[in-house]
C-alpha atoms as a PDB file:
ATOM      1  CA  UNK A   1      -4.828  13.527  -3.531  1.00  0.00           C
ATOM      2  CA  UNK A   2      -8.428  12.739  -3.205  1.00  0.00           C
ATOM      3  CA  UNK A   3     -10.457  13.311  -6.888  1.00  0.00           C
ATOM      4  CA  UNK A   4     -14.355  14.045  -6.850  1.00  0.00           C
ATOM      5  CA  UNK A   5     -15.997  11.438  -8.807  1.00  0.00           C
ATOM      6  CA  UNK A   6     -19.470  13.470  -8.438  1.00  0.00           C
ATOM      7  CA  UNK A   7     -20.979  14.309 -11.766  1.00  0.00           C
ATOM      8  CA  UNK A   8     -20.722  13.836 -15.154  1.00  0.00           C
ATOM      9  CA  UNK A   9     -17.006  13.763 -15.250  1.00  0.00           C
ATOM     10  CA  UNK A  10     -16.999  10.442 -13.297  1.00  0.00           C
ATOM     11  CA  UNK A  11     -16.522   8.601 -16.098  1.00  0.00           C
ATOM     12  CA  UNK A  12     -13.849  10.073 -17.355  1.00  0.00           C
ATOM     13  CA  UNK A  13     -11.873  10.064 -14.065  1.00  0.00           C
ATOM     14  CA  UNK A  14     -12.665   6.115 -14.122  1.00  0.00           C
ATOM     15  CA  UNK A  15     -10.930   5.717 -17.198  1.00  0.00           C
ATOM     16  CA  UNK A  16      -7.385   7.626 -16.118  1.00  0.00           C
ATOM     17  CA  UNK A  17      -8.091   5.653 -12.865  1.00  0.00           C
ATOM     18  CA  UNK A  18      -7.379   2.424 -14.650  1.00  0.00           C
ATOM     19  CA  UNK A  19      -4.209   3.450 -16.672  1.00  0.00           C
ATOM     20  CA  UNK A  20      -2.950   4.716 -13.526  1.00  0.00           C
ATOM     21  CA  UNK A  21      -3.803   1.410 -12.008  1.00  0.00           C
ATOM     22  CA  UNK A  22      -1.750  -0.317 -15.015  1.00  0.00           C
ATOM     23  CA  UNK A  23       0.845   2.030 -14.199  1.00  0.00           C
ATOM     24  CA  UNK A  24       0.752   0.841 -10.456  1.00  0.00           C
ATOM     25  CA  UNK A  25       0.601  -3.130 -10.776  1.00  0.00           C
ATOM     26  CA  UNK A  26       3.697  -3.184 -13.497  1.00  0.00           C
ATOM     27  CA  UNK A  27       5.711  -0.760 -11.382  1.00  0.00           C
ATOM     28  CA  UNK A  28       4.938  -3.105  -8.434  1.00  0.00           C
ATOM     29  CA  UNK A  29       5.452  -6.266  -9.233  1.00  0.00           C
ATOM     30  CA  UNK A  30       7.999  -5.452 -12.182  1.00  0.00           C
ATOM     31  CA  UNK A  31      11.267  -4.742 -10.057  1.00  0.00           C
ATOM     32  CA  UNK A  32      13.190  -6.495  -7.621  1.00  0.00           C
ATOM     33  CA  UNK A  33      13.160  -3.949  -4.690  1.00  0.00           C
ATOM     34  CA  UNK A  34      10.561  -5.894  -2.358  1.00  0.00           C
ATOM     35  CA  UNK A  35       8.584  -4.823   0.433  1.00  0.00           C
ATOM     36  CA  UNK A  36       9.704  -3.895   3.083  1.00  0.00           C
ATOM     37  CA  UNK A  37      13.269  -4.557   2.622  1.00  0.00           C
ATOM     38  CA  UNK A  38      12.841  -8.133   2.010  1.00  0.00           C
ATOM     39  CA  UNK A  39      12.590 -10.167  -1.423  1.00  0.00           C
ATOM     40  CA  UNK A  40       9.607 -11.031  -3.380  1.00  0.00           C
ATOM     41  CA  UNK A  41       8.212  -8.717  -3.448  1.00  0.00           C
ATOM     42  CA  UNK A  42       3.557  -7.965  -1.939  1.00  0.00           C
ATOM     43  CA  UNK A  43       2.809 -11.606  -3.069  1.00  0.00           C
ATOM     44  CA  UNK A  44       5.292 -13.107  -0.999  1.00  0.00           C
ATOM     45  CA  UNK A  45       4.900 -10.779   1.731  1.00  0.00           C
ATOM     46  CA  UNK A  46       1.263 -11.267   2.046  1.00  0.00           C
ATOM     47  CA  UNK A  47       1.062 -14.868   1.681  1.00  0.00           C
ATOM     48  CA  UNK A  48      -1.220 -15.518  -1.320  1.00  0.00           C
ATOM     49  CA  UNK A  49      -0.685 -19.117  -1.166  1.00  0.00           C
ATOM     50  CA  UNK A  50      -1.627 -19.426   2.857  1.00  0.00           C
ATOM     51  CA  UNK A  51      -4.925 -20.732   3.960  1.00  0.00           C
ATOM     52  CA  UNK A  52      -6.184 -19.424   7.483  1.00  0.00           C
ATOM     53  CA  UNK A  53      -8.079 -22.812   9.305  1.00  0.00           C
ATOM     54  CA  UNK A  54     -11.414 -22.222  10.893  1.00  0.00           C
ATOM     55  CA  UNK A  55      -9.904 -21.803  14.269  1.00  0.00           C
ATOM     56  CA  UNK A  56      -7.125 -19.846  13.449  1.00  0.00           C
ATOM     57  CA  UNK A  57      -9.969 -17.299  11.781  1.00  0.00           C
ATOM     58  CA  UNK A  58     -11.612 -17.459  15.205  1.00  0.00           C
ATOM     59  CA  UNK A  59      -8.383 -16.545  16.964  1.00  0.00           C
ATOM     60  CA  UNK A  60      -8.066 -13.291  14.881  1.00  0.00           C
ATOM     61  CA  UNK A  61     -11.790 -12.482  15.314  1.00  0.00           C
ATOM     62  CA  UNK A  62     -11.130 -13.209  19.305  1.00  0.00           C
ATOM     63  CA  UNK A  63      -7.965 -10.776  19.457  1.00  0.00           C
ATOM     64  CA  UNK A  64     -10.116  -7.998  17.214  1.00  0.00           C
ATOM     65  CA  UNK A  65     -12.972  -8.608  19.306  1.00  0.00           C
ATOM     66  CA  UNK A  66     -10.127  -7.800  22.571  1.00  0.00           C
ATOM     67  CA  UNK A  67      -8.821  -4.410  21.048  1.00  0.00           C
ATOM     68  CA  UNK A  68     -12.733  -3.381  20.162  1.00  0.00           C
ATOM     69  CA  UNK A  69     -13.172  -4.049  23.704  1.00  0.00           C
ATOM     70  CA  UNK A  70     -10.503  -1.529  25.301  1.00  0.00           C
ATOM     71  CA  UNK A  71     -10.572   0.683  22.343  1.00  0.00           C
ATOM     72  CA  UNK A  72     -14.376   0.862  23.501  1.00  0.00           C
ATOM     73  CA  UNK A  73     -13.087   2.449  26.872  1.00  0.00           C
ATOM     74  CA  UNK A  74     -10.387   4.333  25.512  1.00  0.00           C
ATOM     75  CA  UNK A  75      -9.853   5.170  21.960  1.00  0.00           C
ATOM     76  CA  UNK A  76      -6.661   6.132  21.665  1.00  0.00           C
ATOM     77  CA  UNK A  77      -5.500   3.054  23.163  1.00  0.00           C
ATOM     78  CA  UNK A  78      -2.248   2.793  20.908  1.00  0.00           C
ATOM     79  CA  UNK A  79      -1.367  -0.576  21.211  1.00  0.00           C
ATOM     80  CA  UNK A  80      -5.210  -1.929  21.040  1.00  0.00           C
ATOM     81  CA  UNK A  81      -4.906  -0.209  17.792  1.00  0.00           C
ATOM     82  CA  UNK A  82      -2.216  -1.335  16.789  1.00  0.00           C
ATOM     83  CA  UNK A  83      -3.232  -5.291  17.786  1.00  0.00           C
ATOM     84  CA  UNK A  84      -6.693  -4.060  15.802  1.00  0.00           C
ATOM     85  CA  UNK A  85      -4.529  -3.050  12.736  1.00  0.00           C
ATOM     86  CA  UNK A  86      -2.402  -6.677  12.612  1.00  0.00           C
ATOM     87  CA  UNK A  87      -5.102  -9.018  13.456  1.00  0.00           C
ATOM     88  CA  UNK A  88      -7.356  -7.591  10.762  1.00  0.00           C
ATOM     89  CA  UNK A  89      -4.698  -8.051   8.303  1.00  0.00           C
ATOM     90  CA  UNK A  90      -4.148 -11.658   9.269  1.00  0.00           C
ATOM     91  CA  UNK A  91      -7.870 -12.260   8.772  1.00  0.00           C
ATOM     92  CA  UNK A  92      -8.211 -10.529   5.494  1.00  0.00           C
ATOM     93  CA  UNK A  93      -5.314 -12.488   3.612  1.00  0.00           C
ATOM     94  CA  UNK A  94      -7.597 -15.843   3.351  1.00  0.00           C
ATOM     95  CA  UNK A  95     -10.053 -13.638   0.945  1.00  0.00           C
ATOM     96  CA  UNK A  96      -6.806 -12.746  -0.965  1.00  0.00           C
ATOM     97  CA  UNK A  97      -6.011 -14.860  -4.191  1.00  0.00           C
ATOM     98  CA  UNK A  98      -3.884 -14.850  -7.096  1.00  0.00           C
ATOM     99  CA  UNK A  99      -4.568 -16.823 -10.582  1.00  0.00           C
ATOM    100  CA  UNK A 100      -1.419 -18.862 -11.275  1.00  0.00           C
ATOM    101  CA  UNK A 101      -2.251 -18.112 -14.850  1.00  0.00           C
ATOM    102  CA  UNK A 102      -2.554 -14.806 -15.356  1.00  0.00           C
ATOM    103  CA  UNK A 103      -1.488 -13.311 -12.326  1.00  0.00           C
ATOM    104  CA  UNK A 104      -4.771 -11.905 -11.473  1.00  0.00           C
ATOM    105  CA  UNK A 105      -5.478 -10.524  -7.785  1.00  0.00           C
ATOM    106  CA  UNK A 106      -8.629 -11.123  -6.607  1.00  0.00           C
ATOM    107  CA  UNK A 107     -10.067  -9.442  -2.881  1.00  0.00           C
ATOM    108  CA  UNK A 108     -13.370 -10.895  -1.706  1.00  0.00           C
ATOM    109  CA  UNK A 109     -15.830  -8.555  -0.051  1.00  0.00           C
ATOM    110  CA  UNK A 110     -15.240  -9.827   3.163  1.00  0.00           C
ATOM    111  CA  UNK A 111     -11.338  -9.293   3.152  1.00  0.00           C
ATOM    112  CA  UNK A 112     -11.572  -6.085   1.368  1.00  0.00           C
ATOM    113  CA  UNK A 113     -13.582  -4.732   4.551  1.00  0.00           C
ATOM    114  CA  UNK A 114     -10.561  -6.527   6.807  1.00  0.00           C
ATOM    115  CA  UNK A 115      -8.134  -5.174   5.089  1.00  0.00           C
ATOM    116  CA  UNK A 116     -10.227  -1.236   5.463  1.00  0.00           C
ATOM    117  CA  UNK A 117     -10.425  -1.900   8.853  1.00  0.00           C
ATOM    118  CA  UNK A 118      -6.628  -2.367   9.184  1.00  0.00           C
ATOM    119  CA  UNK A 119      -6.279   0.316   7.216  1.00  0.00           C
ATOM    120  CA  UNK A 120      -7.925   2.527   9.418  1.00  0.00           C
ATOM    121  CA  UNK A 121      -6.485   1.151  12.587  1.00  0.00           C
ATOM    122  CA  UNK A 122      -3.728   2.117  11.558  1.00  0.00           C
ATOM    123  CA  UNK A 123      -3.721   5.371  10.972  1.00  0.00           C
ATOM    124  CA  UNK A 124      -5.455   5.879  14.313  1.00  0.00           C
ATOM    125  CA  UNK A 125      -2.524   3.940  15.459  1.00  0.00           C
ATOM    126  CA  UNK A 126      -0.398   6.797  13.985  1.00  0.00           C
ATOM    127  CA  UNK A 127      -1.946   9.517  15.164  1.00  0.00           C
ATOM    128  CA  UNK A 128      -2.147   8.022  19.093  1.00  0.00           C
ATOM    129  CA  UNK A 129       1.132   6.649  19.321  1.00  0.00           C
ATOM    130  CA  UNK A 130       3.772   9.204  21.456  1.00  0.00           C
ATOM    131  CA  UNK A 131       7.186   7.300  20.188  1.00  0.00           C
ATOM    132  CA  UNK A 132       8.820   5.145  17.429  1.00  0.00           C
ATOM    133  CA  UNK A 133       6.298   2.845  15.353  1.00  0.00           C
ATOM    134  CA  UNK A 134       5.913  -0.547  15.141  1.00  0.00           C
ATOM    135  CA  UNK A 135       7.989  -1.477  12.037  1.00  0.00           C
ATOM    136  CA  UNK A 136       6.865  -5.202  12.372  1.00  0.00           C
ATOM    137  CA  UNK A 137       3.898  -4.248  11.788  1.00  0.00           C
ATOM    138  CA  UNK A 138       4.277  -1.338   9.223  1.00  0.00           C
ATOM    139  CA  UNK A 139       5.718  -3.704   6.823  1.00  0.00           C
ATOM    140  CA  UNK A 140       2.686  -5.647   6.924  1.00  0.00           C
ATOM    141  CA  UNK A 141       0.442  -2.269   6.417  1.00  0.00           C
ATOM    142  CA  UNK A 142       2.426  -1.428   3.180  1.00  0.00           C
ATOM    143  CA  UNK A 143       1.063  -4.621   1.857  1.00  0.00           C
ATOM    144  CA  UNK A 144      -2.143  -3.554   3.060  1.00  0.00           C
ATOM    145  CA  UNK A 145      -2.754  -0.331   1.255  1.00  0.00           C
ATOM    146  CA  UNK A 146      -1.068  -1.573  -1.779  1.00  0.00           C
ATOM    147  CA  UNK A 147      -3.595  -4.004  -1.855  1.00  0.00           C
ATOM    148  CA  UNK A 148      -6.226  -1.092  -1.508  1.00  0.00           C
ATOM    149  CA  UNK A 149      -4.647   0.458  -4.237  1.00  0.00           C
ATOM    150  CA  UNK A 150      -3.611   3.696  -1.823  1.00  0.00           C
ATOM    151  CA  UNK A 151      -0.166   4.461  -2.375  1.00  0.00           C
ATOM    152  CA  UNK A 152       0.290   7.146  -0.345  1.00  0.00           C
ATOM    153  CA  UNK A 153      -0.646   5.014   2.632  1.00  0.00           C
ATOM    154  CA  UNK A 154       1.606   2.331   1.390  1.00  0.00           C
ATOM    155  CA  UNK A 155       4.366   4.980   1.132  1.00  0.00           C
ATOM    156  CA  UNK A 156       3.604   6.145   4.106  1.00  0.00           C
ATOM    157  CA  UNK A 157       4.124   3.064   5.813  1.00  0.00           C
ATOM    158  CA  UNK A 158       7.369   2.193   4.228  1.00  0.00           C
ATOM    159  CA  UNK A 159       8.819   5.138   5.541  1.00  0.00           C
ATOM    160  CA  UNK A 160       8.113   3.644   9.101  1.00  0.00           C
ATOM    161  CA  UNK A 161       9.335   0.144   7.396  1.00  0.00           C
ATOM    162  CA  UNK A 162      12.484   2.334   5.967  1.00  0.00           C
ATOM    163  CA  UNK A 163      12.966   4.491   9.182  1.00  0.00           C
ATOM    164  CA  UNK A 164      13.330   1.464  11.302  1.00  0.00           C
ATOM    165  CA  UNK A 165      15.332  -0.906   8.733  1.00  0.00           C
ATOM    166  CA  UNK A 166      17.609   1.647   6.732  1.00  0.00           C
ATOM    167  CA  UNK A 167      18.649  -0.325   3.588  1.00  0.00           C
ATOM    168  CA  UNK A 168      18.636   0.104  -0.215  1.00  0.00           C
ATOM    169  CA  UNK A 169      15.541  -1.868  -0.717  1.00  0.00           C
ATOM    170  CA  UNK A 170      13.368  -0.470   1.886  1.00  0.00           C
ATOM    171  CA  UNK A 171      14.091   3.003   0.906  1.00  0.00           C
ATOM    172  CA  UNK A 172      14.181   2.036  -2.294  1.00  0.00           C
ATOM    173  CA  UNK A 173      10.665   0.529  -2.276  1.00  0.00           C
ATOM    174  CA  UNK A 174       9.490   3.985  -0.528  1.00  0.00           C
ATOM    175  CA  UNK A 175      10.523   5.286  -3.879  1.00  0.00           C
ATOM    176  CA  UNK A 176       8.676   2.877  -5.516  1.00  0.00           C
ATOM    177  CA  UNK A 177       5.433   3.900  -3.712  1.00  0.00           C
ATOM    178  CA  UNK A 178       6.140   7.871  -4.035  1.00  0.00           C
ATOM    179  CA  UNK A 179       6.814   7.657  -7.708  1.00  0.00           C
ATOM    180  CA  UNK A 180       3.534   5.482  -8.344  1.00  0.00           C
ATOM    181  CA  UNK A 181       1.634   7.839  -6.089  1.00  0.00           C
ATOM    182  CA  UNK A 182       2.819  10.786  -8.448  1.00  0.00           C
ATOM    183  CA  UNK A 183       5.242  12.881  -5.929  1.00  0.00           C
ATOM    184  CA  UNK A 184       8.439  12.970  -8.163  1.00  0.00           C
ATOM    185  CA  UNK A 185       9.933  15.078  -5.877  1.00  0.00           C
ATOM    186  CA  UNK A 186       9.375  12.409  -2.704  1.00  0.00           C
ATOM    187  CA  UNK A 187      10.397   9.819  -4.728  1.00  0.00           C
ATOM    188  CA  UNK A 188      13.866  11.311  -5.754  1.00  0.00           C
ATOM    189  CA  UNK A 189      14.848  12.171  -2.160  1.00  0.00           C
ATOM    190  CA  UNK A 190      14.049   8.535  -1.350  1.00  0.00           C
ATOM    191  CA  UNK A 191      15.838   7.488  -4.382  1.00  0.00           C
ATOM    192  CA  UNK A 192      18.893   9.565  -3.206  1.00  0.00           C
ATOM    193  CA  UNK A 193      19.056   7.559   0.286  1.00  0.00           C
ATOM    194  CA  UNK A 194      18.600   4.466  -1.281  1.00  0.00           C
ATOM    195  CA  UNK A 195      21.669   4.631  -3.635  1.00  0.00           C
ATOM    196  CA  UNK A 196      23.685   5.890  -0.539  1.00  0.00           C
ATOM    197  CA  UNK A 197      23.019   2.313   1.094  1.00  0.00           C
ATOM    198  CA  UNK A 198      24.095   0.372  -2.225  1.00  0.00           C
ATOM    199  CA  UNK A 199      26.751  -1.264  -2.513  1.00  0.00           C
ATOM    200  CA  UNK A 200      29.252  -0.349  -5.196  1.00  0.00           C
ATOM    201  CA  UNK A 201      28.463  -3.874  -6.710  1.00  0.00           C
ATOM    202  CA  UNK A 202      24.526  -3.344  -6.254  1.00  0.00           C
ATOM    203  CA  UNK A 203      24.651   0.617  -7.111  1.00  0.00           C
ATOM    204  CA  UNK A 204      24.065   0.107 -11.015  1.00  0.00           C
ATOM    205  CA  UNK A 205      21.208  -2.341 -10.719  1.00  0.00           C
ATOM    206  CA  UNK A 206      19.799   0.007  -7.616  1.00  0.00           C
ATOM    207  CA  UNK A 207      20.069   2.956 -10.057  1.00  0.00           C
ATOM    208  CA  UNK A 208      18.687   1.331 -13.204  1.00  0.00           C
ATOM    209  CA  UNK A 209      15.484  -0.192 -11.050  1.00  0.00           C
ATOM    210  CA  UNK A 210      14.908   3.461  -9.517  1.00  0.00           C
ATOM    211  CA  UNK A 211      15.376   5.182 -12.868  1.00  0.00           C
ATOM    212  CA  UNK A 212      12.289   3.205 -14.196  1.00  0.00           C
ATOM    213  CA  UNK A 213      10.515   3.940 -11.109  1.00  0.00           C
ATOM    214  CA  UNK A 214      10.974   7.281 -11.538  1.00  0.00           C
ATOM    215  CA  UNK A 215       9.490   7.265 -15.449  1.00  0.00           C
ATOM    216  CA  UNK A 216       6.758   5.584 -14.208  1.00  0.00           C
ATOM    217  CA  UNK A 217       5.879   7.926 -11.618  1.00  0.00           C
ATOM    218  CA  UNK A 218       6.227  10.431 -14.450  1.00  0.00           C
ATOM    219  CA  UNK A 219       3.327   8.556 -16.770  1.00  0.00           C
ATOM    220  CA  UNK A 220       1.214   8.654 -13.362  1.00  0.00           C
ATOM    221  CA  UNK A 221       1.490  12.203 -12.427  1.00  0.00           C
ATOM    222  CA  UNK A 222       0.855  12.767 -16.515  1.00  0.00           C
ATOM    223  CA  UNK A 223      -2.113  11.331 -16.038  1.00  0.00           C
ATOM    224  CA  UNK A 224      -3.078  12.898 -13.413  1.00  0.00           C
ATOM    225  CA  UNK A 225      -2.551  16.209 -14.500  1.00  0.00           C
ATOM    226  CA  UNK A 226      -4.713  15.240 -17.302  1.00  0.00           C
ATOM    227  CA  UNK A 227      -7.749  13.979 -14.927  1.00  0.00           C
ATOM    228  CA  UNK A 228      -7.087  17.807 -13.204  1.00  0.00           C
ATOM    229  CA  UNK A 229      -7.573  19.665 -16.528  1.00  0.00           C
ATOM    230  CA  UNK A 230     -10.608  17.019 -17.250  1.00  0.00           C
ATOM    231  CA  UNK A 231     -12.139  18.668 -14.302  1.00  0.00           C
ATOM    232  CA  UNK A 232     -11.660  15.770 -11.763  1.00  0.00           C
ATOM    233  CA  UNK A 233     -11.082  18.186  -9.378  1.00  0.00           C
ATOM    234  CA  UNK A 234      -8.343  17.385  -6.618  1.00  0.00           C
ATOM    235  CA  UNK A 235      -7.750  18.235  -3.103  1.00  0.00           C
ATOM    236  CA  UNK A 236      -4.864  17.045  -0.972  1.00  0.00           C
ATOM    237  CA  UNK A 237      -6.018  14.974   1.542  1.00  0.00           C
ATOM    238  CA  UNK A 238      -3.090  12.911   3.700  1.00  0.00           C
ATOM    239  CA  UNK A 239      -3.137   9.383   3.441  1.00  0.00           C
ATOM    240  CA  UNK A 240      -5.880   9.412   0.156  1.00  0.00           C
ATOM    241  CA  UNK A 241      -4.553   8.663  -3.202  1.00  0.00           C
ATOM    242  CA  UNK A 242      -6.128   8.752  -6.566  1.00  0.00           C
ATOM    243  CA  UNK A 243      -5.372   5.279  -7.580  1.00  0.00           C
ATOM    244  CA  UNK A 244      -8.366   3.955  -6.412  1.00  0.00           C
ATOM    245  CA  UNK A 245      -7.496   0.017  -6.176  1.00  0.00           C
ATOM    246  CA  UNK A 246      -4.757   0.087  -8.682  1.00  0.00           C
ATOM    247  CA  UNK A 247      -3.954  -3.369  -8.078  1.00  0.00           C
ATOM    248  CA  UNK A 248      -7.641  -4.016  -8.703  1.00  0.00           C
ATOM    249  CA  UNK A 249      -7.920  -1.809 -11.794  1.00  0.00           C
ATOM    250  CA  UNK A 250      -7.009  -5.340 -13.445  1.00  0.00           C
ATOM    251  CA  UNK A 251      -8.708  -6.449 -11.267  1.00  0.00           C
ATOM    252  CA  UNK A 252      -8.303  -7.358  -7.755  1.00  0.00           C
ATOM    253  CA  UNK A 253     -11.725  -7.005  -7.136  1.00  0.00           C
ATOM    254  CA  UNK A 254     -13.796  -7.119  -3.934  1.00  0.00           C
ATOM    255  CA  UNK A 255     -16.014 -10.875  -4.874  1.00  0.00           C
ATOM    256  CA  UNK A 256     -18.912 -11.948  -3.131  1.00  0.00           C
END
């Protein structure tokens, strides 16, 4: 969903935006799923606590500046893109930090536009490539549009990460990401695969995790029903979502 924030209701849509973006950083960080599959959950995955050297920054800007290149002659280069995608991931995680203290996320300018970029690159990725995605690299784009506060993007990439690595967690974290993106319905068929992968000792705690998923999704798609009647008005747009940088209603914020 993609909400028009012309006009006078603008305000108003702000507001919902940052309940729903409440909404999206307890859900995230509150359960034990993990991205991708894995544990720990986006903070682990992305490597908070990592600090890119000068020339390792200059190898990522060489390999970007090597997929611009053939891109340049052929844009639907897939795996250009896809280098494009990765490599502007790795560069943006130096501009992405976390207060010890409070837990606060913060995305400087500079990494916010990296982590666009791989954003983007990705999707062109998606729409170029003829067979199976990269999983590898999905995995690492869930953390990027979580991060971006998109979680239809980030669901959409687990379900690469989830295709490629059947398990309880990752489909269970692709129910995560459809519940906090407000598609109840997505979320329960996700939901349904991931209990079939649980074990009988793991099914309860599976089932209890996904149930307050699911009750979160239903606070987010309460709200935005209200934002609809507000007169937000809402299209469906793929790969948009609403919950403009949820993770950065707290903040993270981009930071000069």
């Amino acid at each position: 969903m993609l909400f028009d924030l012309r006009g006078k209701r603008k305000r108003v849509v702000q507001v919902s935006y940052a309940a729903l973006a409440f909404l999206f950083l307890i859900g995230f960080i509150g359960f034990g799923i993990g991205v991708g599959g894995g544990p720990g959950g986006i903070f682990d995955a992305i490597g908070l606590t990592d600090s890119n050297s000068g020339s390792v920054s200059d190898q990522f800007d060489s390999e970007i500046d090597a997929a611009n290149e053939k891109l340049a002659k052929n844009p639907n280069d897939s795996q250009a893109l896809l280098k494009l995608a990765e490599n502007e991931y790795f560069k943006a995680r130096s501009g992405v930090s976390q207060d010890q203290t409070t837990g606060q996320i913060t995305i400087s300018t500079d990494a916010h536009t990296d982590l666009g970029n791989a954003a983007d690159a990705w999707n062109k990725y998606l729409e170029a490539n003829k067979g199976k995605p990269d999983g590898t690299v999905a995995a690492e784009m869930v953390t990027v549009f979580a991060l971006l506060g998109d979680a239809d993007g980030a669901a959409r990439a687990q379900e690469v990460v989830a295709e490629d690595q059947p398990s309880s967690n990752s489909y269970g974290t692709l129910a995560q990401f459809e519940y906090l993106g407000g598609d109840l319905a997505a979320g329960d068929a996700a939901a349904k695969k991931a209990l079939s992968f649980a074990s009988g000792a793991q099914r309860k705690a599976v089932e209890d995790q996904l149930d307050q998923l699911r009750k979160q999704g239903e606070k987010v798609k309460e709200q935005l029903q209200k934002v609809q009647k507000q007169g937000g008005g809402a299209s469906n747009a793929p790969g948009t979502n609403p919950l403009q940088n949820p993770l950065g209603g707290l903040p993270p914020t981009p930071q000069p």
